[in-house]
C-alpha atoms as a PDB file:
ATOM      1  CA  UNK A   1     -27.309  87.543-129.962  1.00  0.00           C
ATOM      2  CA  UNK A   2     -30.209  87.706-127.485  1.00  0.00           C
ATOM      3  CA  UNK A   3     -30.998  86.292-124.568  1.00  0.00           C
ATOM      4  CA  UNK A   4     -31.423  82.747-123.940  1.00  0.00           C
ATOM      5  CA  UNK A   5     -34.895  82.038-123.562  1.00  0.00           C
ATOM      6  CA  UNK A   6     -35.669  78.224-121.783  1.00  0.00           C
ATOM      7  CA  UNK A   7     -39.105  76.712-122.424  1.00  0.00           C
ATOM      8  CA  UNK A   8     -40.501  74.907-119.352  1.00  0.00           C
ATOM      9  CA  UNK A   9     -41.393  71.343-120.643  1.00  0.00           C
ATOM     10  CA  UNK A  10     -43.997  69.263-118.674  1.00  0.00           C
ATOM     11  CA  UNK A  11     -44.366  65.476-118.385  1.00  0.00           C
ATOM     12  CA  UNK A  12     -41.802  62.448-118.533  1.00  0.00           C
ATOM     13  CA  UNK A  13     -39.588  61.468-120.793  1.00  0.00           C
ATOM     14  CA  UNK A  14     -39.695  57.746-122.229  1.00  0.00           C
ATOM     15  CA  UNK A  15     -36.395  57.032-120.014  1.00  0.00           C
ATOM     16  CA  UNK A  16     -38.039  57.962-116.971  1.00  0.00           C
ATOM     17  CA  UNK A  17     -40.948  55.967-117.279  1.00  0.00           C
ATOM     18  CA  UNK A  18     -39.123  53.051-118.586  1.00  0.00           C
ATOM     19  CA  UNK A  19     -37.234  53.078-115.112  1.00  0.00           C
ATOM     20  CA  UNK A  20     -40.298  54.063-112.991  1.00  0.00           C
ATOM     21  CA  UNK A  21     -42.266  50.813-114.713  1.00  0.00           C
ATOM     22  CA  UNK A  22     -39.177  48.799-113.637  1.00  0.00           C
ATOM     23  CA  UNK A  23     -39.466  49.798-110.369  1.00  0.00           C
ATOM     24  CA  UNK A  24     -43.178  49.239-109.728  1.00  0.00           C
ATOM     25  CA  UNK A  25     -42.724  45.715-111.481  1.00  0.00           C
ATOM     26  CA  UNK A  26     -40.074  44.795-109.012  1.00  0.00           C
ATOM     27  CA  UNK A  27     -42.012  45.852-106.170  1.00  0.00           C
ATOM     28  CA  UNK A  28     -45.018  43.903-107.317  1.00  0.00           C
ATOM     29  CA  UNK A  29     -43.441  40.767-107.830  1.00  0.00           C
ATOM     30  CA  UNK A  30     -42.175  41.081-103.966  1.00  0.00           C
ATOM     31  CA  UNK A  31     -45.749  41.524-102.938  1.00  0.00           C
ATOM     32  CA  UNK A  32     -46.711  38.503-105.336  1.00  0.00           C
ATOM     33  CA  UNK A  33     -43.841  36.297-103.870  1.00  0.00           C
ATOM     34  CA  UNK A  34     -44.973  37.303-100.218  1.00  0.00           C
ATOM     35  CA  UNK A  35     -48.083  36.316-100.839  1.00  0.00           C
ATOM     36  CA  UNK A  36     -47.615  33.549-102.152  1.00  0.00           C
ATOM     37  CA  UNK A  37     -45.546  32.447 -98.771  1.00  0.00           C
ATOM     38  CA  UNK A  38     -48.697  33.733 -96.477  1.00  0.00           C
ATOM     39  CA  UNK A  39     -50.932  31.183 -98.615  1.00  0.00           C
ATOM     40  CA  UNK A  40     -48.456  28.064 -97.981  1.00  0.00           C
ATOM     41  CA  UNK A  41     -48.179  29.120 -94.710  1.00  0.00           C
ATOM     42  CA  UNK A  42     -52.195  29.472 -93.677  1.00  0.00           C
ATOM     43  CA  UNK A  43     -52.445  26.315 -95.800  1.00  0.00           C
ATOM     44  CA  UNK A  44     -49.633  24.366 -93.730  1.00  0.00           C
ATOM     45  CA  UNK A  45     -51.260  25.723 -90.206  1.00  0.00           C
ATOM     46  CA  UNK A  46     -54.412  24.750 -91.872  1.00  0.00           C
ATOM     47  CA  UNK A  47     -53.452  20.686 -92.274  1.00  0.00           C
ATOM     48  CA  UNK A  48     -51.678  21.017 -88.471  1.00  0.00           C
ATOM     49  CA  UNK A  49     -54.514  22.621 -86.696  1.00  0.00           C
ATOM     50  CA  UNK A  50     -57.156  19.859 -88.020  1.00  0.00           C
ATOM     51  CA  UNK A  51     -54.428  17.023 -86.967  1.00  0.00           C
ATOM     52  CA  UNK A  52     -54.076  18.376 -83.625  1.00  0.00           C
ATOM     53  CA  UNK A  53     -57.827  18.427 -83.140  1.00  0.00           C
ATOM     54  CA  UNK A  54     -58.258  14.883 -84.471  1.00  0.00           C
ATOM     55  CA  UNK A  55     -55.474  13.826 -81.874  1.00  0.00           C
ATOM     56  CA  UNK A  56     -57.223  15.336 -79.222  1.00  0.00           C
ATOM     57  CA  UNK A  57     -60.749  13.936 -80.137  1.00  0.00           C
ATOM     58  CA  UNK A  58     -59.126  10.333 -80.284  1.00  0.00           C
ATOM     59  CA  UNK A  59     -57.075  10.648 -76.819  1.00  0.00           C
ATOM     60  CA  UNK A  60     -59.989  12.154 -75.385  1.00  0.00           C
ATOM     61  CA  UNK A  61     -62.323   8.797 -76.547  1.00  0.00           C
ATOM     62  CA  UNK A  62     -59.135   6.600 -75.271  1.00  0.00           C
ATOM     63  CA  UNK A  63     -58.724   8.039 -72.080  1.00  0.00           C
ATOM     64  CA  UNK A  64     -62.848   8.307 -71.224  1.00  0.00           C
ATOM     65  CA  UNK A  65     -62.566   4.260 -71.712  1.00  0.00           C
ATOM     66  CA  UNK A  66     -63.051   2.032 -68.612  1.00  0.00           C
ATOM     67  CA  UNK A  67     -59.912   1.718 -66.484  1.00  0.00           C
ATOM     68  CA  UNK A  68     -60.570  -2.134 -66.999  1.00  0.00           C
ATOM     69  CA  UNK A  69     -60.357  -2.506 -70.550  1.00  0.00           C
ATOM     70  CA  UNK A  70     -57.908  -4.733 -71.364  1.00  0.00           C
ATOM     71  CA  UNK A  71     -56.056  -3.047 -74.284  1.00  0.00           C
ATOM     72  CA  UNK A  72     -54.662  -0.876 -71.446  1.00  0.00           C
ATOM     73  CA  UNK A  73     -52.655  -4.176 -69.463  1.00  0.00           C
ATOM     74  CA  UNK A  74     -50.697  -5.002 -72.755  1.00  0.00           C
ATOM     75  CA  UNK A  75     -47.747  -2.825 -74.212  1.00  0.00           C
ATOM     76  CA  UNK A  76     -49.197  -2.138 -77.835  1.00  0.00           C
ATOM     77  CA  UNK A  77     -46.101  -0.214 -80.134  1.00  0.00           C
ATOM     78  CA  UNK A  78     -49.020   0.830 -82.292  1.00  0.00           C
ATOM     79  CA  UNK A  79     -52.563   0.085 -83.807  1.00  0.00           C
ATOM     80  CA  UNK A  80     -54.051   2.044 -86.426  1.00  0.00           C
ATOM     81  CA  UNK A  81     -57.260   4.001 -85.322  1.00  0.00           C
ATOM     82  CA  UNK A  82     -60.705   2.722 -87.104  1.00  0.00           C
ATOM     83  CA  UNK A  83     -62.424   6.191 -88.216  1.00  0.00           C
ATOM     84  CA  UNK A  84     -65.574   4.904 -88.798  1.00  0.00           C
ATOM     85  CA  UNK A  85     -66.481   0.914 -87.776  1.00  0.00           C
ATOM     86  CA  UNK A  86     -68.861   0.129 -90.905  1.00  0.00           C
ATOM     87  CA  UNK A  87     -65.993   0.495 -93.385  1.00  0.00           C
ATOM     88  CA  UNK A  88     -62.849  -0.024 -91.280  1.00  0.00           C
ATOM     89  CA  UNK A  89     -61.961   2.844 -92.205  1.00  0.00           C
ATOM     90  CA  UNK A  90     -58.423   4.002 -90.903  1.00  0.00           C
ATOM     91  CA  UNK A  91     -58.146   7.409 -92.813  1.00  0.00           C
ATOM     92  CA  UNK A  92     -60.600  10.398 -92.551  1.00  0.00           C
ATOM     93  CA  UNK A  93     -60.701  12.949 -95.470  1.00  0.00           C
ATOM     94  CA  UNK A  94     -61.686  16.086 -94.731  1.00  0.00           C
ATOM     95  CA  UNK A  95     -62.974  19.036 -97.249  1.00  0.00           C
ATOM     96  CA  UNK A  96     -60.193  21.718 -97.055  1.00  0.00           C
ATOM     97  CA  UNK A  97     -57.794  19.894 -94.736  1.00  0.00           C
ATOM     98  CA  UNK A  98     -56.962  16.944 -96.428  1.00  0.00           C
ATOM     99  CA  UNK A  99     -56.608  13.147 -95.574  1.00  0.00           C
ATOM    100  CA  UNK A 100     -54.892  11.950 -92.019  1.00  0.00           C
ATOM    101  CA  UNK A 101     -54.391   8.653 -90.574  1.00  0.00           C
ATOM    102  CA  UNK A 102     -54.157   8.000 -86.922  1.00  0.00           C
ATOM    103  CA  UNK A 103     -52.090   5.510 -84.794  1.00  0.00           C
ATOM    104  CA  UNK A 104     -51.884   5.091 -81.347  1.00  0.00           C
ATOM    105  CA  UNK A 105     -49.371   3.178 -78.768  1.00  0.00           C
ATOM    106  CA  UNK A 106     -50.052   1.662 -75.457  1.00  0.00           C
ATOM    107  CA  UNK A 107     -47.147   1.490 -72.370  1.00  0.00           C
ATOM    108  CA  UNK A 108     -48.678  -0.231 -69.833  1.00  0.00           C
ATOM    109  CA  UNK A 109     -46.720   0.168 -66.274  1.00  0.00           C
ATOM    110  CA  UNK A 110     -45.474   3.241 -67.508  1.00  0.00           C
ATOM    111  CA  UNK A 111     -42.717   3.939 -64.248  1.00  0.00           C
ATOM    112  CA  UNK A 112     -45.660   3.327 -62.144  1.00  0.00           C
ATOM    113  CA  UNK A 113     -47.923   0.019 -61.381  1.00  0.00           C
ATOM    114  CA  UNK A 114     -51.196   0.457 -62.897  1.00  0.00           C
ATOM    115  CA  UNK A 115     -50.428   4.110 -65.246  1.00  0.00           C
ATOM    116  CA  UNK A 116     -50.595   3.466 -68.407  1.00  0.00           C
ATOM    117  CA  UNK A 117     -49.161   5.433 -70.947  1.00  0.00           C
ATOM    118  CA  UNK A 118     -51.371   6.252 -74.305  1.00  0.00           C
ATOM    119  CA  UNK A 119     -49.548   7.793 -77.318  1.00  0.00           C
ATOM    120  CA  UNK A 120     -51.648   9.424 -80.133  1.00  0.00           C
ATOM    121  CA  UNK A 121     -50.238  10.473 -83.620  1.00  0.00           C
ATOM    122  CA  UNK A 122     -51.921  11.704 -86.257  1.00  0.00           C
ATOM    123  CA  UNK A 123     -50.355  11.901 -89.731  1.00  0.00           C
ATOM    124  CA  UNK A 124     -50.682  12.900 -93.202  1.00  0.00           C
ATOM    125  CA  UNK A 125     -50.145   9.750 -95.664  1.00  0.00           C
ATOM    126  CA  UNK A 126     -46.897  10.841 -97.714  1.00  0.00           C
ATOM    127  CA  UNK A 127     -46.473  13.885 -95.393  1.00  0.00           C
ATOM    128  CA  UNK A 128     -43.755  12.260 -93.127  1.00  0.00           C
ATOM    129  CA  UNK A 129     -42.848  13.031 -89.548  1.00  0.00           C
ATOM    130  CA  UNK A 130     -42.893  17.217 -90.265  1.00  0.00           C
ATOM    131  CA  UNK A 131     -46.435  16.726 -90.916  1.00  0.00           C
ATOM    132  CA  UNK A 132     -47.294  14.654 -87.659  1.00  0.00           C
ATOM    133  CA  UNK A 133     -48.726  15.515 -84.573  1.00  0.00           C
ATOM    134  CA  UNK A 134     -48.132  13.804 -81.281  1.00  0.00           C
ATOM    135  CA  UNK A 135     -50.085  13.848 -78.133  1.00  0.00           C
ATOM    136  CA  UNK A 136     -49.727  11.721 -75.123  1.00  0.00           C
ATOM    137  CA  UNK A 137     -52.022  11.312 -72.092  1.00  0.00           C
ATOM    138  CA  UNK A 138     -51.968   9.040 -69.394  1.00  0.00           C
ATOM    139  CA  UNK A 139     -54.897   6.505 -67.778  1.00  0.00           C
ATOM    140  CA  UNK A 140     -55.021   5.179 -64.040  1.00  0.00           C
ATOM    141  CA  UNK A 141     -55.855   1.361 -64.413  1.00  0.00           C
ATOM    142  CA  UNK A 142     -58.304   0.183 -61.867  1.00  0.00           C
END
């Protein structure tokens, strides 16, 4: 008998590939699923960011108010804010963001003669209390 003589053989067998494919489909769907995750997430930040701007524009308009008005001598629980006063409107829809609804509360004497305290939530219709945002300021009564 002679010697043994090995051929070198290049390339992959089927087997190897097969588990190779696995592997790479695995880690893809990962990177799918994590995306997927960063897209709720900038989308939930998204809707929170515009309500917390819309609470501050509205507190803001409350609070520049006379110290004389009379909505601020009377406890109010809560009054739905009027987005726009030639439809009554008392939701806003914005492109991108979505649709909100604002309320806001009045605590006159609030611990202290004439401070009143003004509450300010903004909401997403259906979205309960996770998707609310609540500011409060307060207003010196003159």
């Amino acid at each position: 008998m002679g010697p043994c003589v090995f051929k070198s053989v290049s390339g992959f067998s089927l087997v190897e590939l097969m588990i190779a494919m696995t592997i790479f489909a695995v880690g893809l769907l990962a990177v799918v699923s994590m995306q997927l995750t960063a897209i709720r997430g900038n989308s939930s930040a998204n809707s929170l960011t515009t309500a917390t701007a819309i609470a501050e524009g509205i507190i803001e308009e409350i609070l520049a108010w006379s110290g004389d008005n009379p909505v601020f001598e009377v406890d109010d629980p809560g009054r739905s804010w009027i987005f726009s006063e030639s439809d009554s409107s008392e939701s806003i829809s914005l492109a991108g963001a979505g649709t909100f609804q604002a309320r806001y509360a009045i605590d006159a004497d609030y611990g202290v003669s004439k401070l009143t305290r003004v509450q300010v939530t903004v909401s997403r219709p259906g979205g309960g209390q996770r998707q609310s945002v609540i500011l409060v300021g307060f207003k010196r009564r003159t």
